[in-house]
Protein backbone atom coordinates (compact mmCIF):
# COMPACT_ATOMS: atom_id res chain seq x y z
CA UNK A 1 13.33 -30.47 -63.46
CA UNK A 2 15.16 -33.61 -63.64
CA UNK A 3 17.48 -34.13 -60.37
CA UNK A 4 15.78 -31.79 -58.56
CA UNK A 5 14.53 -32.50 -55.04
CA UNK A 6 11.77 -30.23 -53.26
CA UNK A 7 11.51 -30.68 -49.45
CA UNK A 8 8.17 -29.15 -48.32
CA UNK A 9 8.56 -27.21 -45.39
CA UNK A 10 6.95 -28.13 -42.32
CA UNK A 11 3.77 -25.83 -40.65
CA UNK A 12 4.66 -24.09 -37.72
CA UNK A 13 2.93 -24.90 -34.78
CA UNK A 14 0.48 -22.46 -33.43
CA UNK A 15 0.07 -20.73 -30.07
CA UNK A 16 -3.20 -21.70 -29.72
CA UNK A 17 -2.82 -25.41 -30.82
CA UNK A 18 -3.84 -27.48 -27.73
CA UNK A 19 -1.06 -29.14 -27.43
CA UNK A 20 1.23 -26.05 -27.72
CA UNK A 21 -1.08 -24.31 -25.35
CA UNK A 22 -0.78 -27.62 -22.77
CA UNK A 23 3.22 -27.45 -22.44
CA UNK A 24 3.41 -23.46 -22.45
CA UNK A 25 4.58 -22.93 -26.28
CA UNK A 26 5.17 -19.46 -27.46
CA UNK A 27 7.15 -18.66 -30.83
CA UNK A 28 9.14 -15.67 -28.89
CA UNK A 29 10.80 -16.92 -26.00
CA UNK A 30 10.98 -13.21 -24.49
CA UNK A 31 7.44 -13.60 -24.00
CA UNK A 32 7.00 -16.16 -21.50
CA UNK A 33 4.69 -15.41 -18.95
CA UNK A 34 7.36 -16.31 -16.12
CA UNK A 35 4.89 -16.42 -13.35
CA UNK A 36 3.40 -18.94 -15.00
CA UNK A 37 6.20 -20.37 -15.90
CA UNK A 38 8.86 -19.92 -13.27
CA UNK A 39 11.23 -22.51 -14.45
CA UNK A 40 12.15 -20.11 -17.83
CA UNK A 41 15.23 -18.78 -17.94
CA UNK A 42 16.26 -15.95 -20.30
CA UNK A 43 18.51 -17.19 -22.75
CA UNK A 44 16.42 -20.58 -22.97
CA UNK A 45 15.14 -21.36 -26.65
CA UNK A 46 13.94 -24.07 -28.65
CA UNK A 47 17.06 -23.57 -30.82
CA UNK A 48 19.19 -24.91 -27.57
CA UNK A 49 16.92 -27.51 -26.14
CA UNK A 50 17.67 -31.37 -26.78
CA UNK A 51 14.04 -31.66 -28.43
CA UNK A 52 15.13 -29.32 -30.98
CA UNK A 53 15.51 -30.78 -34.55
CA UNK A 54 17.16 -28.01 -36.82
CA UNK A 55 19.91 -26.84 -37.40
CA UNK A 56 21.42 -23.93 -34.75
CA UNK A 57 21.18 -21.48 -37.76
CA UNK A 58 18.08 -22.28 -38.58
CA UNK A 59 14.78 -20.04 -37.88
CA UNK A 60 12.93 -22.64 -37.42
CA UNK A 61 13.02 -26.82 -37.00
CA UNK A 62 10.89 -29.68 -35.99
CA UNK A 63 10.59 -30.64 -32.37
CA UNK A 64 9.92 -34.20 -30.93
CA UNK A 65 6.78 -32.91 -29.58
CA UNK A 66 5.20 -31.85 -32.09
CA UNK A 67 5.55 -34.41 -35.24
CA UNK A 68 5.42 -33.06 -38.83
CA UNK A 69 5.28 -29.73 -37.32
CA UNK A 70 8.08 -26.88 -36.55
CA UNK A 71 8.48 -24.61 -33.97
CA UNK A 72 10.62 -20.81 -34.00
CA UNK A 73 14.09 -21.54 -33.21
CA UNK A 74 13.65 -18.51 -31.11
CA UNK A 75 11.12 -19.95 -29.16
CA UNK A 76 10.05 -21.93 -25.78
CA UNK A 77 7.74 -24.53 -23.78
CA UNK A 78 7.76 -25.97 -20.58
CA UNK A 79 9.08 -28.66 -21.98
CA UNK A 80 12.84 -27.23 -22.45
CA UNK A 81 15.84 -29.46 -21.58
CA UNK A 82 18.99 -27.71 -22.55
CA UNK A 83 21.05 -29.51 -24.72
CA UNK A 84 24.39 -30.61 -23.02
């Protein structure tokens, strides 16, 4: 396979990594547990947030929080700053 190039794909994060579970991380953003979270807004994602990595087609991309590591495009933490 000369020329080739393989780019190993990140891990997603998990819900119940610590430091997922610390800033409010879930993969679906629909399932935000908005009293616990009252600053979520539907229509908030990970794919629109300025910590947000990939690309806006993508499924999934990294996140500046969580190094080496990808979260669902689709999804959320408290940690959300919508990209201007």
């Amino acid at each position: 396979m000369l020329g080739a190039t393989v780019h190993a794909q990140p891990a997603m994060v998990a819900e119940t990594d610590a430091q997922a579970q610390g800033v409010g991380y879930k993969a679906d953003a629909t399932k935000v547990d908005k009293a616990k979270f009252p600053k979520y807004a539907a229509g908030q994602a990970c794919a629109n947030c300025v910590l947000y990595q990939g690309k806006a087609a993508d499924a999934s991309g990294g996140c500046a929080l969580f190094p080496g590591k990808a979260v669902a495009a689709k999804g959320w933490c408290s940690a959300y700053n919508k990209k201007a």
